[in-house]
Protein backbone atom coordinates (compact mmCIF):
# COMPACT_ATOMS: atom_id res chain seq x y z
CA UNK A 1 0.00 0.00 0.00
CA UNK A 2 1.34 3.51 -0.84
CA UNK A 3 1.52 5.42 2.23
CA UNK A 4 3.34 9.03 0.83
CA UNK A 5 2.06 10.72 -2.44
CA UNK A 6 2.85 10.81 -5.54
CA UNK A 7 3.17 14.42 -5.85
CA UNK A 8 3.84 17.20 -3.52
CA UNK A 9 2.09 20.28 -3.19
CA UNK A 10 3.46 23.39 -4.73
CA UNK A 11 2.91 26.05 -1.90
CA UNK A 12 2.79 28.27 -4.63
CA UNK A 13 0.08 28.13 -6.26
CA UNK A 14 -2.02 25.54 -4.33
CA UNK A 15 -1.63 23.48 -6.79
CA UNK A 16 0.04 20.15 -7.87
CA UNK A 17 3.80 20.58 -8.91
CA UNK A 18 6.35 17.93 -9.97
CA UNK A 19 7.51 16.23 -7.06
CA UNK A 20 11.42 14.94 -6.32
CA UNK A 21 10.10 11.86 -7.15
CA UNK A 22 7.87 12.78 -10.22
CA UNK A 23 8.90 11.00 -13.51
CA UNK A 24 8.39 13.32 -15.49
CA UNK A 25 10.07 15.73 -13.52
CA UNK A 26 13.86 15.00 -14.32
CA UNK A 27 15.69 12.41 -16.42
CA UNK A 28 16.98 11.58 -12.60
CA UNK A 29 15.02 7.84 -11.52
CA UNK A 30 12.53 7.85 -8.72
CA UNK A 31 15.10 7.44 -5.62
CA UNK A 32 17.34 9.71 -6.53
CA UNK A 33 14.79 12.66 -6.59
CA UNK A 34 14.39 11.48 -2.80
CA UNK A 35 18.28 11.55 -1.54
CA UNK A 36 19.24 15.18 0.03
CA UNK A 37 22.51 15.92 0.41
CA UNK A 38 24.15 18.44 2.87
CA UNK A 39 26.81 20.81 1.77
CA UNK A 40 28.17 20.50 5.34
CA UNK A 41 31.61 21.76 4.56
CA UNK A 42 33.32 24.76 5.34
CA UNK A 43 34.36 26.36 2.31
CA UNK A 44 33.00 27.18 -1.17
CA UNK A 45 36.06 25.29 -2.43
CA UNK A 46 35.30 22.17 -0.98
CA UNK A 47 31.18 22.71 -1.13
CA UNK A 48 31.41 22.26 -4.88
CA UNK A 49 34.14 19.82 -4.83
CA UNK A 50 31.76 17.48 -2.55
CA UNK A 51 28.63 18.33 -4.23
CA UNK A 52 30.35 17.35 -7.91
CA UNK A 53 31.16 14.40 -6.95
CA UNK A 54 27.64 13.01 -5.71
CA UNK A 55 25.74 14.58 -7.53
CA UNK A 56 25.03 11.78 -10.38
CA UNK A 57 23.24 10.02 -7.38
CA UNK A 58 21.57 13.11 -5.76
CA UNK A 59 18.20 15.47 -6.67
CA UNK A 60 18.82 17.77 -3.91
CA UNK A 61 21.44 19.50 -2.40
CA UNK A 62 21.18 21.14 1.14
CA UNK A 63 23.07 24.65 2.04
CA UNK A 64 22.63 24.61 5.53
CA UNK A 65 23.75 27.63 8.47
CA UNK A 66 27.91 26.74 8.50
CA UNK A 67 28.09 27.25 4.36
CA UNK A 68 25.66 30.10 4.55
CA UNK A 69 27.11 32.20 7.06
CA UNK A 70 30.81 32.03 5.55
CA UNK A 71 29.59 32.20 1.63
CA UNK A 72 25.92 33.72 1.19
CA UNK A 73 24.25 33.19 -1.64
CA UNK A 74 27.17 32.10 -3.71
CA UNK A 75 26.65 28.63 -1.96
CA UNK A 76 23.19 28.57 -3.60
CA UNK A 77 24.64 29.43 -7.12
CA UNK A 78 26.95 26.40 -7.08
CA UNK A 79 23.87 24.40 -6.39
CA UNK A 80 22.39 25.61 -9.65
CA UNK A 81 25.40 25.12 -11.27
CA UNK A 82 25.12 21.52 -11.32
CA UNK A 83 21.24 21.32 -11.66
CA UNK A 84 19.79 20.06 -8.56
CA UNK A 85 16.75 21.84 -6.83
CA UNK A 86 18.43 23.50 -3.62
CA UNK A 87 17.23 23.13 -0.06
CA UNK A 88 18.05 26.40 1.92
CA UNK A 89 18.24 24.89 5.58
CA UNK A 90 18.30 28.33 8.28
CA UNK A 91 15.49 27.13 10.55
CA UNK A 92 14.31 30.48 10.64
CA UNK A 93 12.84 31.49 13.97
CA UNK A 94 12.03 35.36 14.35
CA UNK A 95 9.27 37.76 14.72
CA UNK A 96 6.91 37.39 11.66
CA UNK A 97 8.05 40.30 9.77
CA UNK A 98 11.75 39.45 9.88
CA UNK A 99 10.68 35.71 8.69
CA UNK A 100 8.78 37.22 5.83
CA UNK A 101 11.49 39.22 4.84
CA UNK A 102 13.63 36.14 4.92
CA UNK A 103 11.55 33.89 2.83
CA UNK A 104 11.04 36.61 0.22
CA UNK A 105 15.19 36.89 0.11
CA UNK A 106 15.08 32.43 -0.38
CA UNK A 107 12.41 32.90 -3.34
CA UNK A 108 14.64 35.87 -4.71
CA UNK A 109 17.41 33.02 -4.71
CA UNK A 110 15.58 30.56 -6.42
CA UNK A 111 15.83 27.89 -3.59
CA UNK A 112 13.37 25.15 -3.74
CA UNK A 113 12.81 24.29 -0.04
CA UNK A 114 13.02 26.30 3.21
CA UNK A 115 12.77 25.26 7.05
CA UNK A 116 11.54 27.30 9.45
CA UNK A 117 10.98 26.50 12.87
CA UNK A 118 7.10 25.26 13.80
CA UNK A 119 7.90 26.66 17.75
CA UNK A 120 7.61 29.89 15.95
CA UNK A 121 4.48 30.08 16.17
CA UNK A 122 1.26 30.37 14.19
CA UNK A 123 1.60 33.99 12.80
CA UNK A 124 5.33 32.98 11.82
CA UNK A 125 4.13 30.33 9.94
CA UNK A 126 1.33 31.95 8.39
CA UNK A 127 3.79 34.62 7.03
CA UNK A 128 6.16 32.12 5.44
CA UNK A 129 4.01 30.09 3.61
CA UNK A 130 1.88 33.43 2.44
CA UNK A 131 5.48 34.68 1.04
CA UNK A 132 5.92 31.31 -0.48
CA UNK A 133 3.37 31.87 -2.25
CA UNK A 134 3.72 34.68 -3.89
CA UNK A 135 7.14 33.86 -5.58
CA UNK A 136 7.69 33.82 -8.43
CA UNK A 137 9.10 29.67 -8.89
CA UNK A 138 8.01 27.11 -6.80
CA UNK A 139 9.08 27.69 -3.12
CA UNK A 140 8.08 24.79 -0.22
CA UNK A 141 8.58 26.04 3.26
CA UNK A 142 9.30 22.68 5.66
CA UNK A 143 8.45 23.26 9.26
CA UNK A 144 11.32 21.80 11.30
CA UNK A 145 9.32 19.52 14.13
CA UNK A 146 11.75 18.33 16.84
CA UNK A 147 15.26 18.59 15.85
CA UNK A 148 16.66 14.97 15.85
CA UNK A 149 19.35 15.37 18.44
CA UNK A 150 16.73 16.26 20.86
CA UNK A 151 15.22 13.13 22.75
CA UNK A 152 12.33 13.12 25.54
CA UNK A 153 14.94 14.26 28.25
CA UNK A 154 16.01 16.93 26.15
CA UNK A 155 12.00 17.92 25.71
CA UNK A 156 11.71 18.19 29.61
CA UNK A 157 14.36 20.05 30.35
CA UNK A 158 12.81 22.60 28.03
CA UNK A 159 9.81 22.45 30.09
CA UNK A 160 7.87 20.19 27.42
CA UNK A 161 6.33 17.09 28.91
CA UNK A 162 4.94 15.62 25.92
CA UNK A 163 7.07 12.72 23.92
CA UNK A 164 9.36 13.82 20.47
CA UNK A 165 6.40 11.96 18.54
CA UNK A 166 3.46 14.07 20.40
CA UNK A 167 5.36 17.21 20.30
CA UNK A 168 5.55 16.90 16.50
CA UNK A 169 2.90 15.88 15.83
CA UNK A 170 1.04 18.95 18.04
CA UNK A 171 3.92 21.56 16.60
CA UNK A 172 2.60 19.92 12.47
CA UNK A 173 -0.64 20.41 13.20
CA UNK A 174 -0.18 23.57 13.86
CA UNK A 175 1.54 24.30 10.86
CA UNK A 176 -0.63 22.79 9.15
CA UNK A 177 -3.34 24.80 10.13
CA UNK A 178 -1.26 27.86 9.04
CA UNK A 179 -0.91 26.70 5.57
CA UNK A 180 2.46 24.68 5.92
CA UNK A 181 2.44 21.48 3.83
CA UNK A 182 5.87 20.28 4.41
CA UNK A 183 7.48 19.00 7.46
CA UNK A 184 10.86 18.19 9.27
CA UNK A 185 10.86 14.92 11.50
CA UNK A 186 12.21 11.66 12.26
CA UNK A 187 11.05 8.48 10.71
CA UNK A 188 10.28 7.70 13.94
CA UNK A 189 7.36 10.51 13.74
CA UNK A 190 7.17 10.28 9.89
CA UNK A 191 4.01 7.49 10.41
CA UNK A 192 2.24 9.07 12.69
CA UNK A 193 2.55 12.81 10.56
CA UNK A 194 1.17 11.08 7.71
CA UNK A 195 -1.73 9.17 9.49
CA UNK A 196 -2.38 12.74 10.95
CA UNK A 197 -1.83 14.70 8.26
CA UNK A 198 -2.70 13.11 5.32
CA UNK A 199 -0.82 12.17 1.69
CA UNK A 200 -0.92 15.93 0.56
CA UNK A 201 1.98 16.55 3.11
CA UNK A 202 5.67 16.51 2.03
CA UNK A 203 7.49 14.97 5.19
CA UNK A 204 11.70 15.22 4.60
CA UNK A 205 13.56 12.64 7.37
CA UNK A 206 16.83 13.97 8.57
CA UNK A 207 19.18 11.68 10.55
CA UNK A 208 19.38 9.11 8.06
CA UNK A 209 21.98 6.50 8.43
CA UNK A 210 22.61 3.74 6.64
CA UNK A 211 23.06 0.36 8.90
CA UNK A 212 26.59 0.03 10.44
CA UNK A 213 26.99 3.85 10.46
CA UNK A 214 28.08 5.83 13.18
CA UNK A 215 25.07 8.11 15.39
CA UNK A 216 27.40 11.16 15.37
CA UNK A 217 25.64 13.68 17.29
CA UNK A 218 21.50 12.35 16.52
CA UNK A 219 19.74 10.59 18.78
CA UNK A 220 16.90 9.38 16.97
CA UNK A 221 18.23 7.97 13.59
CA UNK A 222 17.15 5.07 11.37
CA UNK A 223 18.51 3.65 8.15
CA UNK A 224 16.90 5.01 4.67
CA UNK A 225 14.66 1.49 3.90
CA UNK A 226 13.02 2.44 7.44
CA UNK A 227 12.47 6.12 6.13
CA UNK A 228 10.37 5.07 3.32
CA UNK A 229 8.41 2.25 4.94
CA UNK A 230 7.47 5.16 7.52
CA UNK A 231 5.89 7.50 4.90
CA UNK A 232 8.75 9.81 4.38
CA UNK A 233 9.30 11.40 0.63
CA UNK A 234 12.88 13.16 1.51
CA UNK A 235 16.14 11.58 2.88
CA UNK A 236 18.80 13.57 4.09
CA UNK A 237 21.83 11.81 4.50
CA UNK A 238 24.91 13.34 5.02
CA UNK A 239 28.05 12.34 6.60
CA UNK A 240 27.85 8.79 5.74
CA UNK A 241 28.50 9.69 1.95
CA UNK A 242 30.98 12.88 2.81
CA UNK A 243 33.04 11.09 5.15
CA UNK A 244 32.99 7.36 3.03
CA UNK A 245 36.02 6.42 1.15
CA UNK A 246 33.93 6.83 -2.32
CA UNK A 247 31.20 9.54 -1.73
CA UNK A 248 29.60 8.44 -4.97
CA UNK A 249 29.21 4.53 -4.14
CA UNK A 250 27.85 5.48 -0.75
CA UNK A 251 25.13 7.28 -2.29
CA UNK A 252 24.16 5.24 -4.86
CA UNK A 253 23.99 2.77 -1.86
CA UNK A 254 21.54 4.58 0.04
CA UNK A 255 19.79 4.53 -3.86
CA UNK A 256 19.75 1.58 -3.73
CA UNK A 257 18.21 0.91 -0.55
CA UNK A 258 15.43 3.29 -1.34
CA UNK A 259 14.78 2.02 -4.75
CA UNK A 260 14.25 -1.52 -2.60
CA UNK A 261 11.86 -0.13 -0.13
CA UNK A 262 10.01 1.85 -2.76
CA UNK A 263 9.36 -1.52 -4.79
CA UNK A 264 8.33 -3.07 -1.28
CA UNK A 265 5.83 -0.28 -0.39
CA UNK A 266 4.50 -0.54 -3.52
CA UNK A 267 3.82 -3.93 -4.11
């Protein structure tokens, strides 16, 4: 049974858009359009070195806050360069004026996803995805859930009692309700976000790593087959293919992996 859908919605227009994993979307096959890759480097230099070398195996590349701070939008350029779609990863969190501002300066960029927090609030969120909107090229805003290195312990010493799963789940709807249609969250809360929330949402599944690889600094991980069984369309997976001996052959690993739970969830 097919549990994500096949197309995600263009926060654009309201309307449907060519998905990652869209056929018709990009020469690129169906699991490849899913596989995110971070630019988690810290120069230009070696941003574009990294990002050349995966990106046969890739359909999206990820400038996150260390590449963005030192090189600005010339990170995002490179990106384009090579022809992948560009995910623009700042977790904005500010008054709603300032995130407006921000998300009109993505759009003015040409990036094709951008998280904001969903602890920003309701009128944050709002303002986002009405800027989103109104660009000029498709633009998704992803509301960033519970950060993955954050476990229940974590959650309580914030002062939130609720579980990761119930506090994403209660920070989605939210977002939801403020005209948000993509989402930030473990696999672990990827089932229960699409039981919740329903096939029109775009959930992307960060702390991705593939079995026998190290936790690094996550605490709630899970290897890219799980990922898809759990609903997720997006798989971010990064230092498992930076830091492998062949970058390439670890991604067209994980490729692999997803192409076999993809013909398993659809069967």
């Amino acid at each position: 049974m097919r549990t994500a859908p096949e197309k995600a919605l263009d926060t654009s227009s309201g309307a449907e858009a060519p998905s990652p994993h869209d056929p018709d979307a990009s020469p690129m096959n169906d699991a490849t359009r899913r596989l995110v890759f971070p630019l988690d480097y810290g120069s230009l230099d070696e941003a574009r070195g990294g990002a050349r070398v995966v990106a046969p195996s890739v359909g999206v590349l990820k400038v996150g806050l260390e590449l963005f701070v030192r090189e600005g939008p010339a990170a995002i350029a490179a990106c384009h360069d090579l022809g992948r779609d560009v995910f623009l990863d700042l977790k904005l969190h500010d008054i709603p004026e300032t995130v407006g501002r921000a998300v009109q300066s993505a759009a003015s960029l040409g990036v094709r996803y951008l998280t904001v927090h969903a602890h920003g609030g309701r009128a944050m969120l709002e303002r986002a995805a009405e800027e989103a909107a109104r660009a000029s090229a498709p633009l998704t805003i992803l509301a960033v859930t519970v950060l993955t290195s954050l476990d229940a312990e974590d959650l309580a010493a914030l002062g939130l009692s609720a579980s990761p799963a119930e506090q994403a789940e209660r920070v989605a709807r939210l977002a939801w309700d403020a005209g948000v249609r993509g989402f930030v969250a473990s696999a672990s809360e990827a089932t229960n976000l699409r039981r919740a929330l329903g096939p029109e949402a775009l959930l992307v599944t960060p702390g991705i790593r593939p079995a026998g690889s190290a936790a690094g600094d996550q605490k709630r991980i899970t290897t890219p087959a799980q990922a898809i069984t759990s609903g997720a369309d997006l798989l971010v997976v990064g230092r498992p293919i930076r830091d492998a001996a062949s970058p390439l052959d670890a991604a067209r690993a994980v490729v692999a992996e997803i192409e076999g739970a993809l013909a398993a969830r659809r069967a």
